[in-house]
N, C-alpha and C. Protein backbone atom coordinates (compact mmCIF):
# COMPACT_ATOMS: atom_id res chain seq x y z
N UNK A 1 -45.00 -19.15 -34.61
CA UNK A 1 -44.43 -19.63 -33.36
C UNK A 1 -43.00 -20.11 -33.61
N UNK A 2 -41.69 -19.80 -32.80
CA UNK A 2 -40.63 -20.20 -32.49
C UNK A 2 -40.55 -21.22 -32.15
N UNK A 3 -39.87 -22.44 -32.12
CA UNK A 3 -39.27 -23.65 -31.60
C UNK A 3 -38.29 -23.01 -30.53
N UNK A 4 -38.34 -23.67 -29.46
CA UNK A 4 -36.84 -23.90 -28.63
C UNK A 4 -36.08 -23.97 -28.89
N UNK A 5 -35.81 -25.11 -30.19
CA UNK A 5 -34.34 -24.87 -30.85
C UNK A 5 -34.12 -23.81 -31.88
N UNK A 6 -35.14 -22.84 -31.56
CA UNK A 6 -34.22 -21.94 -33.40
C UNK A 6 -33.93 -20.94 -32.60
N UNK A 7 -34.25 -20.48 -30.88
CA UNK A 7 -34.30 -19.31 -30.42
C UNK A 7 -33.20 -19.91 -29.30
N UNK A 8 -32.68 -20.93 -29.12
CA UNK A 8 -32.00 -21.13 -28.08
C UNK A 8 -30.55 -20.77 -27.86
N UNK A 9 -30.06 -21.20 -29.31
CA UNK A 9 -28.69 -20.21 -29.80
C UNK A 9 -28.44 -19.16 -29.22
N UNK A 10 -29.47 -18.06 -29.94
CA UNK A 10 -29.58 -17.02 -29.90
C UNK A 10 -29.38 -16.30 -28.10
N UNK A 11 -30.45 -17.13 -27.65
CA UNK A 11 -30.50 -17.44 -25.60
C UNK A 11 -28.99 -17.35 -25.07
N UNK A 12 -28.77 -18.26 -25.59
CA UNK A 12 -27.45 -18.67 -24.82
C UNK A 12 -26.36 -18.03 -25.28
N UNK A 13 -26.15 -17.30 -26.35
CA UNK A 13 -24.93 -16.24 -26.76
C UNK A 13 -25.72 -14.83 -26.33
N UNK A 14 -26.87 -14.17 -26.22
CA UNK A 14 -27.12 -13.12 -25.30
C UNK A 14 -26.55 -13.84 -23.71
N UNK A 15 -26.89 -14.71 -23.34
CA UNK A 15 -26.61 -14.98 -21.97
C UNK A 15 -25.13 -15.43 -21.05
N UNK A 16 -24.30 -15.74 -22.56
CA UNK A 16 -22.77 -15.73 -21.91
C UNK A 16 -22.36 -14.31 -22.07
N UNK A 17 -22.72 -13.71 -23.49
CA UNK A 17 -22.25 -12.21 -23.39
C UNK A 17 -22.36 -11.53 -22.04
N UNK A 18 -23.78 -11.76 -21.42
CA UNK A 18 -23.89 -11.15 -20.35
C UNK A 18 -23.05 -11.58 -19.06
N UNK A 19 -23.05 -12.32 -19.03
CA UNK A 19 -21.57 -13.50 -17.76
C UNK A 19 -20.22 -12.31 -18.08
N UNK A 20 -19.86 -12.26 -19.53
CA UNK A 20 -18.55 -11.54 -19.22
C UNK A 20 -19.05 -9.75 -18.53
N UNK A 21 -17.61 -9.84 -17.80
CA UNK A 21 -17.78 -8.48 -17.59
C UNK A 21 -16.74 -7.78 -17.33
N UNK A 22 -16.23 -6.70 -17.52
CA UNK A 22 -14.84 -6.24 -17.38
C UNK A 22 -14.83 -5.44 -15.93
N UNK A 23 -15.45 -5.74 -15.06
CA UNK A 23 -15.34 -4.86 -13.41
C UNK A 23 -13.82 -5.91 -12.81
N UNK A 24 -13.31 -5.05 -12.35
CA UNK A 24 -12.33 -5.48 -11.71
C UNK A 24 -12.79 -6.25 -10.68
N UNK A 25 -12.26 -7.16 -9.92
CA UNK A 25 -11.80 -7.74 -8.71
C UNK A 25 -11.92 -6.83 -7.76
N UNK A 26 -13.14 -6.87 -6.72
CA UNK A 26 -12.46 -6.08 -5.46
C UNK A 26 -11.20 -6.61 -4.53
N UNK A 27 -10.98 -8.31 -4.89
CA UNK A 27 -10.10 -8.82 -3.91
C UNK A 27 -9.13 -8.36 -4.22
N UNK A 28 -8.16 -7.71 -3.25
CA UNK A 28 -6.72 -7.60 -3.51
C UNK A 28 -6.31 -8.36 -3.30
N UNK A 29 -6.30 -9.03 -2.25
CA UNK A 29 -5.14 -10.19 -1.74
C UNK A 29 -5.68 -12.09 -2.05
N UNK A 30 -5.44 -12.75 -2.21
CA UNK A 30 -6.03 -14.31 -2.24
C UNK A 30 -6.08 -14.75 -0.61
N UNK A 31 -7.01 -15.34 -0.14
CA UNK A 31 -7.29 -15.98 1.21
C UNK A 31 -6.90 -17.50 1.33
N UNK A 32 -5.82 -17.42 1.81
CA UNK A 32 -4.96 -19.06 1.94
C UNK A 32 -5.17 -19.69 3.09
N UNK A 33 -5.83 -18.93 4.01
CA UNK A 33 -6.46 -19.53 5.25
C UNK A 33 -7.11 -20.47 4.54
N UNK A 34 -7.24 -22.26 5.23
CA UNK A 34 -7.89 -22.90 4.89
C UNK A 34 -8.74 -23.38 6.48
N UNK A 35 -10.33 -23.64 5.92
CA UNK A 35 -11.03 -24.02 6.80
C UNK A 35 -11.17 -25.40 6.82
N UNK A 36 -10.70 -26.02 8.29
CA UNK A 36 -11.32 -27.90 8.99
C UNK A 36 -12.36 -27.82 9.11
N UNK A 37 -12.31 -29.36 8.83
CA UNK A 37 -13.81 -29.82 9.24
C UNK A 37 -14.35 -29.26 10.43
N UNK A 38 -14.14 -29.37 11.20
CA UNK A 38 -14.53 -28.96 12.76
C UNK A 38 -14.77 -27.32 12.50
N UNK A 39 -13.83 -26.73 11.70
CA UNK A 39 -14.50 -25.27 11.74
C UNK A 39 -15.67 -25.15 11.19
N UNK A 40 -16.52 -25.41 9.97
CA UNK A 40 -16.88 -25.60 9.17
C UNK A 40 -18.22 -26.13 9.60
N UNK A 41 -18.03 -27.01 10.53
CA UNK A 41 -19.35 -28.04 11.54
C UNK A 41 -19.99 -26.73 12.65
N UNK A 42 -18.63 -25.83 13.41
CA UNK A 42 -19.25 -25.37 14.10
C UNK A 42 -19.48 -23.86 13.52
N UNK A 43 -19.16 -23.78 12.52
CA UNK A 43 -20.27 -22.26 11.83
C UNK A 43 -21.51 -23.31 11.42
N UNK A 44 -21.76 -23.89 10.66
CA UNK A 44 -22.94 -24.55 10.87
C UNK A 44 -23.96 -24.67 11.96
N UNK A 45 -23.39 -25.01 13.19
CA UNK A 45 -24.20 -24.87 14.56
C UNK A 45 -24.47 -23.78 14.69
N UNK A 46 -23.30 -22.72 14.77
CA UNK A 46 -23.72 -21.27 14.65
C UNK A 46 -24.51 -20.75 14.32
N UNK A 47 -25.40 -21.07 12.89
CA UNK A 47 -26.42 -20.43 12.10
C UNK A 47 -27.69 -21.44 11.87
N UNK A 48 -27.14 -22.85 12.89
CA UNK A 48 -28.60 -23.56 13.18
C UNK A 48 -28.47 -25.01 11.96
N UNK A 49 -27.75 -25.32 11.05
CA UNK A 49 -27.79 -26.25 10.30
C UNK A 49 -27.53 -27.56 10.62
N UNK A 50 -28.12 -28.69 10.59
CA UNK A 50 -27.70 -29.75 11.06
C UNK A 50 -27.24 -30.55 9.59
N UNK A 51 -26.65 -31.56 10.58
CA UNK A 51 -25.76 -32.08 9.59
C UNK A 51 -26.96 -33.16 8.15
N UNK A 52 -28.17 -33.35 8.38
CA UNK A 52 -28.92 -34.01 7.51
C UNK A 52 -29.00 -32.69 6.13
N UNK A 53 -29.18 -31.31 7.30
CA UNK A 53 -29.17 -30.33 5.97
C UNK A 53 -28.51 -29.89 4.97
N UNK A 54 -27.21 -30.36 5.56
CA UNK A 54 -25.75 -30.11 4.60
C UNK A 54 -26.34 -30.60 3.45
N UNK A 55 -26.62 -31.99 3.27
CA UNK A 55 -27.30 -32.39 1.73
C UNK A 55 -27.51 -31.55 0.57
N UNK A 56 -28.35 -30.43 1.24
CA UNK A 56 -29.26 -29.39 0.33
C UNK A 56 -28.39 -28.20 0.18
N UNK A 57 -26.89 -27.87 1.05
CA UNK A 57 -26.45 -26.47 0.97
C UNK A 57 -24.94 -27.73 0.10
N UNK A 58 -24.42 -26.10 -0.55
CA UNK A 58 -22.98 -25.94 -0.68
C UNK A 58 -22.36 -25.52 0.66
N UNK A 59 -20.83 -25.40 0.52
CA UNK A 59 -19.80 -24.65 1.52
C UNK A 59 -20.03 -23.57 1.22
N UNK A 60 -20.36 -23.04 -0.39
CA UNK A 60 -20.46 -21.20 -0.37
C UNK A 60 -21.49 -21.07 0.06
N UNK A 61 -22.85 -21.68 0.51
CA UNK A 61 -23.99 -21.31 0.85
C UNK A 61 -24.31 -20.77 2.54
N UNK A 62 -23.50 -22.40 2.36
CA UNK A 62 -23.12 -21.91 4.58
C UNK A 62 -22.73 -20.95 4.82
N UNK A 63 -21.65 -20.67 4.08
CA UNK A 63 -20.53 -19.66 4.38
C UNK A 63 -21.31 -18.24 3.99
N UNK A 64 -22.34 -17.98 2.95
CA UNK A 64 -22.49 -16.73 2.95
C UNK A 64 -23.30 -16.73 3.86
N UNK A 65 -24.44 -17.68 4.11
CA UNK A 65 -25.38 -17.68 5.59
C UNK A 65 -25.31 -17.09 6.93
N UNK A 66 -23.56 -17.84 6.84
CA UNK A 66 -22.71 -17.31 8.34
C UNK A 66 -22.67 -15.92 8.17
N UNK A 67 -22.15 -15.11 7.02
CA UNK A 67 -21.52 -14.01 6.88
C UNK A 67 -22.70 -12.82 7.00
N UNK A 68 -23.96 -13.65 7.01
CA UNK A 68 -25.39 -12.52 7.01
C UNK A 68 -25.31 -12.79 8.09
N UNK A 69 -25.29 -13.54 8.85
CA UNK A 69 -25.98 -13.73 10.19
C UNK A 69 -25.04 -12.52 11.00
N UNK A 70 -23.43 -12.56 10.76
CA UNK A 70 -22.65 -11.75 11.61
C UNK A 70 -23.25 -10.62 11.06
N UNK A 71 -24.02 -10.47 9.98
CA UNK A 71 -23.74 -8.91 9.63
C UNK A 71 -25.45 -8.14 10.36
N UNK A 72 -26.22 -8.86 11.16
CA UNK A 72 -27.38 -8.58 11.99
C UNK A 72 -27.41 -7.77 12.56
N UNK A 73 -25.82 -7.59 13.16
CA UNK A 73 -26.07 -6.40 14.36
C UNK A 73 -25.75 -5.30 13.75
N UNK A 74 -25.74 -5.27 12.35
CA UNK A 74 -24.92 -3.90 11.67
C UNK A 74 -26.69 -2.32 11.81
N UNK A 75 -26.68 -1.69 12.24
CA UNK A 75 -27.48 -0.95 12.57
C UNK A 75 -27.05 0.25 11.11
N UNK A 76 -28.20 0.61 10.23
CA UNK A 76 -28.21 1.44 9.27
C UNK A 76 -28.61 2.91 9.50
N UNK A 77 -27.95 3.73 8.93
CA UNK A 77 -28.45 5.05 9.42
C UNK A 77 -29.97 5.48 8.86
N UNK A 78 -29.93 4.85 7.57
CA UNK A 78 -31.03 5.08 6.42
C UNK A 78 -31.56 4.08 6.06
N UNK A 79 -32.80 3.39 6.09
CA UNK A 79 -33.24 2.23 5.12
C UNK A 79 -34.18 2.33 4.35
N UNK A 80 -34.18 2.13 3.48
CA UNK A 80 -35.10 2.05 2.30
C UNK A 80 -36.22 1.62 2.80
N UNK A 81 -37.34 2.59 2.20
CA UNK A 81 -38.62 2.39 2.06
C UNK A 81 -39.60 2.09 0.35
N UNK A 82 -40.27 1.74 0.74
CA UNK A 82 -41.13 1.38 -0.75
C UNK A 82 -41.00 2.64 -1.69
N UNK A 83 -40.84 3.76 -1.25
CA UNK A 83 -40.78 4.80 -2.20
C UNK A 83 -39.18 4.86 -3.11
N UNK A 84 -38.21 4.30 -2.45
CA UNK A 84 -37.33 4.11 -2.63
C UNK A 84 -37.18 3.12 -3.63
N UNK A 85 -37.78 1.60 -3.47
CA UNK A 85 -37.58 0.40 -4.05
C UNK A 85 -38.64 0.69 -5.16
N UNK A 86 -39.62 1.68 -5.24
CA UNK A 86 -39.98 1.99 -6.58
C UNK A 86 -39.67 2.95 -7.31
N UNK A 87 -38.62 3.51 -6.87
CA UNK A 87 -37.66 4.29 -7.78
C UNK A 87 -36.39 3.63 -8.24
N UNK A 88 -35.85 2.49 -7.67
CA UNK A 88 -35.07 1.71 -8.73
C UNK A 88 -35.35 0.97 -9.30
């Protein structure tokens, strides 16, 4: 049997190796728009969060929340079926 500590090294240099990665940036440009409070409160309302729940989210959490919710009405030509999701 292994200890935690003789295999943990080992863990954690497979697991930063994996963090790096050489894919480029899709961003071209940097986003200097900055968001107020008040914006920020009312994408929250938008997607139903009250303010006790903030506690439990980040700003990137809201924010990707918001960004699914707009993306609802996106209608797919093709969607995956189980035959599909057991071929990747």
């Amino acid at each position: 049997m292994f200890s935690i500590y003789e295999v943990l090294p080992e863990i954690l240099e497979l697991w930063g190796a994996n963090l790096q990665t050489q894919v480029p940036s899709k961003k071209v440009t940097s986003t200097t728009r900055e968001m107020p409070t008040a914006l920020f409160l009312l994408r929250c309302t938008e997607i139903g969060i009250s303010i006790s729940e903030l506690d439990l989210l980040t700003i990137g959490m809201v924010l990707d929340i918001w960004t699914e919710k707009s993306n609802d009405g996106v209608k797919y030509s093709k969607v995956a079926g189980q035959a599909e999701f057991d071929k990747f």
